[in-house]
Protein backbone atom coordinates (compact mmCIF):
# COMPACT_ATOMS: atom_id res chain seq x y z
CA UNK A 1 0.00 0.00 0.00
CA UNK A 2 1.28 3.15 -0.72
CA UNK A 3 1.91 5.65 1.73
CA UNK A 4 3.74 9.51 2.20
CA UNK A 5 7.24 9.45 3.07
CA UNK A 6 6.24 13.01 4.29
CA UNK A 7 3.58 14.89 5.82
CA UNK A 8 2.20 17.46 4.01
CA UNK A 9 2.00 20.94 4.81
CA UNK A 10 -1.13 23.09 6.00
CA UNK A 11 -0.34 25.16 3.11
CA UNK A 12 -0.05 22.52 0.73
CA UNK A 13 -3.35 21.45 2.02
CA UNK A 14 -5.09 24.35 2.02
CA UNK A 15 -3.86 25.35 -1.69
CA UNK A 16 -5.17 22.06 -3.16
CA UNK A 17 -8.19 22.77 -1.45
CA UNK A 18 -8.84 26.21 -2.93
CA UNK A 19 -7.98 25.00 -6.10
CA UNK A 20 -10.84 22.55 -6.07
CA UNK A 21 -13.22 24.81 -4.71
CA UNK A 22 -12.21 27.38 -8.07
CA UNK A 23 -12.54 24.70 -10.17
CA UNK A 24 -16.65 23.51 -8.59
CA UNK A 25 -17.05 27.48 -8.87
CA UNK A 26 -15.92 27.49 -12.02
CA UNK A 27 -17.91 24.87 -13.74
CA UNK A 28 -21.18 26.45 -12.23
CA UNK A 29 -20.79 29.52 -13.35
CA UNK A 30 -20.58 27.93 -16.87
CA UNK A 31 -23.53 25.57 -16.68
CA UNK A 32 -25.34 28.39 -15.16
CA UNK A 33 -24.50 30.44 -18.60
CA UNK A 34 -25.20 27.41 -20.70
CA UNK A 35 -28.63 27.41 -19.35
CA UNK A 36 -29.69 30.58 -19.59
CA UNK A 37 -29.05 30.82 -23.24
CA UNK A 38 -30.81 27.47 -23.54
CA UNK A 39 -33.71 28.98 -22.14
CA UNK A 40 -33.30 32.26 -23.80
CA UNK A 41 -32.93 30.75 -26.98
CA UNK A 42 -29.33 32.30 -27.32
CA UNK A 43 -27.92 29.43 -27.70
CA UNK A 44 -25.12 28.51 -30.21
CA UNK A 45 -22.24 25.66 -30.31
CA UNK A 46 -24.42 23.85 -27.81
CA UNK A 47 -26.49 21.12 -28.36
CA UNK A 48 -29.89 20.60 -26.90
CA UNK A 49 -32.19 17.78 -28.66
CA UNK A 50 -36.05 19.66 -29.00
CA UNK A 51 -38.62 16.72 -28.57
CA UNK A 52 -40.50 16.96 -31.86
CA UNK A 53 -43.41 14.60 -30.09
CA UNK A 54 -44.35 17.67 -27.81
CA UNK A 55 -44.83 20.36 -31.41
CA UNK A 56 -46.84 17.34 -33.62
CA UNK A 57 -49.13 16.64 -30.54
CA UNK A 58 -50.98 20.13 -30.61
C-alpha cells in the first residue's frame, strides 16, 4: 500500500483545497450560462435535442 514518506504541509493542504473549490465554482458559473441561453434561446455551439413529439401533438 502506498503511503507519504512526508507529511504534508497546511499550506499545501489548504492550496489544493482552494484550487478545487475554483474549479466547482468554475464549472457552475458555466452551466449556469449554458442554461440561460438554452432557455433564452441564445444558444449557439451547444447542443440541446427539442422533442418533436411535444410540437406534432398540438
Amino acid at each position: 500500500m502506498a503511503v507519504p514518506k512526508k507529511k504534508t504541509s497546511k499550506g499545501k493542504r489548504n492550496q489544493r483545497h482552494a484550487i478545487w473549490k475554483a474549479k466547482a465554482a468554475t464549472a457552475a458559473d458555466k452551466a449556469l450560462s449554458i442554461g440561460k441561453s438554452v432557455l433564452s434561446g441564445r444558444a449557439q455551439g451547444f447542443v440541446y435535442p427539442m422533442d418533436q413529439d411535444e410540437d406534432s401533438e398540438e
